[in-house]
N, C-alpha and C. Protein backbone atom coordinates (compact mmCIF):
# COMPACT_ATOMS: atom_id res chain seq x y z
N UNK A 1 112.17 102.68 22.52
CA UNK A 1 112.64 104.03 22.75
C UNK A 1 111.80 105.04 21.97
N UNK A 2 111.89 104.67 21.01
CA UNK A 2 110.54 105.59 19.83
C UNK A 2 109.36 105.79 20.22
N UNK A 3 108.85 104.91 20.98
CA UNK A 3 107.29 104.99 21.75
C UNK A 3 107.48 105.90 22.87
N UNK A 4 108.88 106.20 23.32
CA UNK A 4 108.39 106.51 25.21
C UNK A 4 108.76 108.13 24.51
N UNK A 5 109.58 108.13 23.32
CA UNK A 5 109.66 109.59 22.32
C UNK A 5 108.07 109.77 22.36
N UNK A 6 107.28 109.65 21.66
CA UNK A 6 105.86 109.50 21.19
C UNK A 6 105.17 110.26 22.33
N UNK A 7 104.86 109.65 23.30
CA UNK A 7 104.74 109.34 24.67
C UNK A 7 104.75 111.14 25.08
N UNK A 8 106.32 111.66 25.20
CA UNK A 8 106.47 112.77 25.56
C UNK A 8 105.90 113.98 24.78
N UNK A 9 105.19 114.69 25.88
CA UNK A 9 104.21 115.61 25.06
C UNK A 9 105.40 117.13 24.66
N UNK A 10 105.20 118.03 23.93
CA UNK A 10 106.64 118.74 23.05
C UNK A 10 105.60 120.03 23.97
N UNK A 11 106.51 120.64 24.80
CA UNK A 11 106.09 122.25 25.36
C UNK A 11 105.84 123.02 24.70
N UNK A 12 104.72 123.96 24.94
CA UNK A 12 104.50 125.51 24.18
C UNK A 12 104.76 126.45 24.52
N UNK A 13 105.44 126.79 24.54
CA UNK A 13 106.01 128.43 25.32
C UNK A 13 105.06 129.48 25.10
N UNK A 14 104.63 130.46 25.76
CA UNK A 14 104.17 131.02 25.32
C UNK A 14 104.94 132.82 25.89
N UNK A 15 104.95 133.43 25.24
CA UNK A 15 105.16 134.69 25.20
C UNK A 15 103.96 135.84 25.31
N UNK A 16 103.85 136.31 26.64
CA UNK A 16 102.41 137.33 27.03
C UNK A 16 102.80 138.71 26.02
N UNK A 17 102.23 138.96 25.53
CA UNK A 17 102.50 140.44 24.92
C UNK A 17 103.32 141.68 25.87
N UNK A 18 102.68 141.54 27.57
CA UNK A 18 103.24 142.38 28.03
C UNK A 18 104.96 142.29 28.45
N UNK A 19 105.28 140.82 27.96
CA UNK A 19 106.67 140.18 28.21
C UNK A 19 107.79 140.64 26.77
N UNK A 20 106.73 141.16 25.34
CA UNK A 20 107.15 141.01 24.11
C UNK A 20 108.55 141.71 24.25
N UNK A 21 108.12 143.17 25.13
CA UNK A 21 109.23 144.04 24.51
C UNK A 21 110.59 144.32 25.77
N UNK A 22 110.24 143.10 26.23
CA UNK A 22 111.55 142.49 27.52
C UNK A 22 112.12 143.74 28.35
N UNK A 23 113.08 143.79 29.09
CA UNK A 23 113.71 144.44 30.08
C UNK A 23 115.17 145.02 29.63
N UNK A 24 115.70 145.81 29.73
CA UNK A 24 116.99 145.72 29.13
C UNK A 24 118.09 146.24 30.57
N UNK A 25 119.13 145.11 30.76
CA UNK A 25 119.44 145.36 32.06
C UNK A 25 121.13 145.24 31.48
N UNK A 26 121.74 146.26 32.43
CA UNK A 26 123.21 146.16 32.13
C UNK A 26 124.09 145.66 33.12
N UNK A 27 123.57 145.16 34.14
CA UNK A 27 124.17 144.50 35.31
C UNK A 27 123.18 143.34 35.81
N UNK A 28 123.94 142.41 36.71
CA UNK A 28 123.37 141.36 36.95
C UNK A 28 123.83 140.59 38.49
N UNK A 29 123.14 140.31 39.04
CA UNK A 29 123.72 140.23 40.60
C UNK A 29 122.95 138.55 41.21
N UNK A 30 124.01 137.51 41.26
CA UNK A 30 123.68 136.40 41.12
C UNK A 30 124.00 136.03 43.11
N UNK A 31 123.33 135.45 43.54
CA UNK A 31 123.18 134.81 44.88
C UNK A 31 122.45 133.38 45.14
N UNK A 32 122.71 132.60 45.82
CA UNK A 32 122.05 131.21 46.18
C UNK A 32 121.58 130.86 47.63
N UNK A 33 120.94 130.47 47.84
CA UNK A 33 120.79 129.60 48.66
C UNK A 33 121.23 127.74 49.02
N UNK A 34 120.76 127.06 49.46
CA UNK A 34 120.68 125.29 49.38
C UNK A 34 119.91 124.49 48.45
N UNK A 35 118.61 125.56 48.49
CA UNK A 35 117.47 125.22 47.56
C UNK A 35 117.19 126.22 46.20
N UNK A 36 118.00 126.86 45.71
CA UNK A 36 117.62 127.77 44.78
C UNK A 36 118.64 129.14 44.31
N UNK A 37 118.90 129.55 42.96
CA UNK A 37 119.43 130.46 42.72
C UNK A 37 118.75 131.55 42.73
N UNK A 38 118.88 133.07 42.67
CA UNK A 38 118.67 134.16 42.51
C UNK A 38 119.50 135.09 41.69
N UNK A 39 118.54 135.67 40.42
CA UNK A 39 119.49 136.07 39.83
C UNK A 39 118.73 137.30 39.80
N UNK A 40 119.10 138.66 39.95
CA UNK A 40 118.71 140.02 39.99
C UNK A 40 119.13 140.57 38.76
N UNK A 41 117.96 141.16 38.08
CA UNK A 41 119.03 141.74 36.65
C UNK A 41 118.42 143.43 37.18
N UNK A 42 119.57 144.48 36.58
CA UNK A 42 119.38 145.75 37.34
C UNK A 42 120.17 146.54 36.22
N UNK A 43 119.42 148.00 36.31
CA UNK A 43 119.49 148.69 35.06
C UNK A 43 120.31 150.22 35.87
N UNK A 44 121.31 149.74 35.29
CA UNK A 44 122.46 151.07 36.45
C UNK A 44 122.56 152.37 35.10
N UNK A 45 121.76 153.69 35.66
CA UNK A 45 122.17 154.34 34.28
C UNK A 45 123.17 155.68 34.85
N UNK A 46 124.10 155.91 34.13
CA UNK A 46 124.96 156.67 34.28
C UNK A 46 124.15 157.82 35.27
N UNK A 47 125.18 158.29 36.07
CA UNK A 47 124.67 159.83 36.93
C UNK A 47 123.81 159.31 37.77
N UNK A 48 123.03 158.40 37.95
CA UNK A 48 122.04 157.89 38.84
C UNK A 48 122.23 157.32 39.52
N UNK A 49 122.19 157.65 41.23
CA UNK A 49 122.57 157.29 42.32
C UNK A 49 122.22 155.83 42.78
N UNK A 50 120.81 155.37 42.06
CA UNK A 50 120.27 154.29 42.22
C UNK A 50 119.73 153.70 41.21
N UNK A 51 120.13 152.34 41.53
CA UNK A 51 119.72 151.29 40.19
C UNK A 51 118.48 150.19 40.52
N UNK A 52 117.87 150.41 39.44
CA UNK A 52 116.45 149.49 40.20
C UNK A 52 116.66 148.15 39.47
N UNK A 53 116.02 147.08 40.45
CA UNK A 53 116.19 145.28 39.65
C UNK A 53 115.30 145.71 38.93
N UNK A 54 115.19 145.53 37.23
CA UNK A 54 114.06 145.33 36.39
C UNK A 54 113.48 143.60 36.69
N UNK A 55 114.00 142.92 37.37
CA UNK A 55 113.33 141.37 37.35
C UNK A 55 114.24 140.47 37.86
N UNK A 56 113.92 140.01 38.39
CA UNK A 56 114.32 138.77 39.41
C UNK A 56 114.10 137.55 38.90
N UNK A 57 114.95 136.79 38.97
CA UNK A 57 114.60 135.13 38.39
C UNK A 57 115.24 134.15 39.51
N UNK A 58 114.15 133.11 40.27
CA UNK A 58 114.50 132.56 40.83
C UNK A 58 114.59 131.24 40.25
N UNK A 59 115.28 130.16 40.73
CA UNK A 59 115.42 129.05 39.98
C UNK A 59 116.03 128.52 40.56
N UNK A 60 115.51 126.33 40.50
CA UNK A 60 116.65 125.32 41.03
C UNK A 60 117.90 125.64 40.84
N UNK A 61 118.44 124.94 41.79
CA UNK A 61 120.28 124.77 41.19
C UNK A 61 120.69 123.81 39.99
N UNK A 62 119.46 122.77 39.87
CA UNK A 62 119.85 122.24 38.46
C UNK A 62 119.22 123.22 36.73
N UNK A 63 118.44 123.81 37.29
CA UNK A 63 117.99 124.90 35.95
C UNK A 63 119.12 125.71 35.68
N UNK A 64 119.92 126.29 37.16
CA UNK A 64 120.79 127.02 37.23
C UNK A 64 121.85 126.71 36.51
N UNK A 65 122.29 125.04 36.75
CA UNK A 65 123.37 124.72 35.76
C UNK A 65 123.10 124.51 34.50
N UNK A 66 121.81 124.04 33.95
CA UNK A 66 121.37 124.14 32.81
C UNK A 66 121.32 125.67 32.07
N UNK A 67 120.86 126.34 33.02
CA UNK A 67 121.33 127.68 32.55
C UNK A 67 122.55 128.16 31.92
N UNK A 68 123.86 127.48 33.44
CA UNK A 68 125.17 128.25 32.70
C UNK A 68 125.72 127.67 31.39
N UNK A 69 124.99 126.06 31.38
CA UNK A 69 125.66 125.75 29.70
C UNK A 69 124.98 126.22 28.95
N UNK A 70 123.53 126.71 28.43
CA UNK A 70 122.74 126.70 27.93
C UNK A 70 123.97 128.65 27.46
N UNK A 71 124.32 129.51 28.30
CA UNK A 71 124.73 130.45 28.32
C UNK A 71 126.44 130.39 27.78
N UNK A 72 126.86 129.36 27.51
CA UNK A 72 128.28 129.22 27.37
C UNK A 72 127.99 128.47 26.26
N UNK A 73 127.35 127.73 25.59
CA UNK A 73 127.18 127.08 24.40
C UNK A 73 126.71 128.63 23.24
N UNK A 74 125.60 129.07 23.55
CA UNK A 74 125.52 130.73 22.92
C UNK A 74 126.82 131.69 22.48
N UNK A 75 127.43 131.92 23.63
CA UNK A 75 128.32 132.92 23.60
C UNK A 75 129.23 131.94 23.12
N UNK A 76 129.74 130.84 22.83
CA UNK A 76 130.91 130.32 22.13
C UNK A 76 130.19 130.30 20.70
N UNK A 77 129.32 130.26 20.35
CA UNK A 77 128.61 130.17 19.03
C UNK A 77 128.56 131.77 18.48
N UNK A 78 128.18 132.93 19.29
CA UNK A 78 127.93 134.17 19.13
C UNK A 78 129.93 134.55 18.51
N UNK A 79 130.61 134.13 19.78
CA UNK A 79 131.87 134.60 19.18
C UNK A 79 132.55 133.87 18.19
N UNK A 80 131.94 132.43 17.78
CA UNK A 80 132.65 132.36 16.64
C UNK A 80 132.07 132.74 15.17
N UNK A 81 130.87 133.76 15.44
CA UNK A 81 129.97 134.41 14.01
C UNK A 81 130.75 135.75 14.00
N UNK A 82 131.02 136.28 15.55
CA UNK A 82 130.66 137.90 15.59
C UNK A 82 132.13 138.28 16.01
N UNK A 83 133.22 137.15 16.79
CA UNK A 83 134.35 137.76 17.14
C UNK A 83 134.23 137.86 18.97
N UNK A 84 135.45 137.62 19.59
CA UNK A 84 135.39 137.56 20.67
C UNK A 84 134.79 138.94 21.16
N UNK A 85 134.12 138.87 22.82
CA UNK A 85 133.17 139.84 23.52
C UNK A 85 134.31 140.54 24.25
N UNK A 86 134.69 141.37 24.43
CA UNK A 86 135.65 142.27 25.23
C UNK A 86 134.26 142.31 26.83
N UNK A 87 135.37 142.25 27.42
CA UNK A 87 134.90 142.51 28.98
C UNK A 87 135.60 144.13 29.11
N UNK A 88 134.85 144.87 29.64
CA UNK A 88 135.32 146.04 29.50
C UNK A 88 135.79 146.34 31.17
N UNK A 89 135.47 145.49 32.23
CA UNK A 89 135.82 145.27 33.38
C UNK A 89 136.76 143.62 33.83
N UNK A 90 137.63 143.48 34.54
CA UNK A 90 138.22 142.41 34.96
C UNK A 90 137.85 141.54 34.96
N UNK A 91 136.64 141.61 36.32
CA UNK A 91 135.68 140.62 36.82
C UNK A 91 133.99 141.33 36.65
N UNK A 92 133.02 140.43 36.38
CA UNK A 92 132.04 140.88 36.56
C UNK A 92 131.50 141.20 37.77
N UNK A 93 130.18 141.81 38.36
CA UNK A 93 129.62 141.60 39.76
C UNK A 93 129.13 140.32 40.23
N UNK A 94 129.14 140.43 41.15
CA UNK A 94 128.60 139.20 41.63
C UNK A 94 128.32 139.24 43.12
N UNK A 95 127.39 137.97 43.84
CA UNK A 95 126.98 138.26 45.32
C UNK A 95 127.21 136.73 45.76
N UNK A 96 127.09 136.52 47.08
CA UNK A 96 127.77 135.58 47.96
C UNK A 96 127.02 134.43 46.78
C-alpha cells in the first residue's frame, strides 16, 4: 500500500495572477444536466435591473458531490469557530 502511496504523483495547483483577486458574487444559480452540473455565480447589486454571471463552473456530477461535502464539512467547521450563518431568506435560489 505504501508503494502504490509513492507511486501517486501529489498535484500543484496553480493560481494565475489574473485569478488572484477572484470574483465576488452574491447569488448563485445551480442547474444539471445527465452529464454535468452548472453552477452560475452572479453579482445582483442593489437598484440594478440586471445581474451579470461573473463565472460559470461546469463540472461532473461526481465533482459536484464532492463539491457539496467538501462545502458542508467548511461551513460546519466555519460555524463551530464563528457561530451559526443566518439565512436572511427561507430558501436560497436555485434552477431546474
Amino acid at each position: 500500500m505504501e508503494e502504490k502511496n509513492q507511486n501517486q504523483q501529489q498535484l500543484q495547483i496553480q493560481l494565475r495572477p489574473e485569478m488572484a483577486d477572484g470574483k465576488f458574487s452574491n447569488l448563485a444559480m445551480i442547474g444539471h444536466g445527465p452529464n454535468e452540473f452548472l453552477i452560475d455565480f452572479i453579482f445582483a447589486a442593489p437598484g440594478m435591473p440586471q445581474a451579470p454571471v461573473v463565472s460559470r463552473i461546469v463540472m461532473s456530477p461526481e465533482n459536484a458531490k464532492q463539491l457539496m461535502f467538501a462545502l458542508t464539512d467548511n461551513i460546519r467547521k466555519y460555524e463551530a469557530q464563528f457561530g451559526e450563518i443566518k439565512q436572511r431568506t427561507p430558501k436560497g435560489p436555485s434552477a431546474n
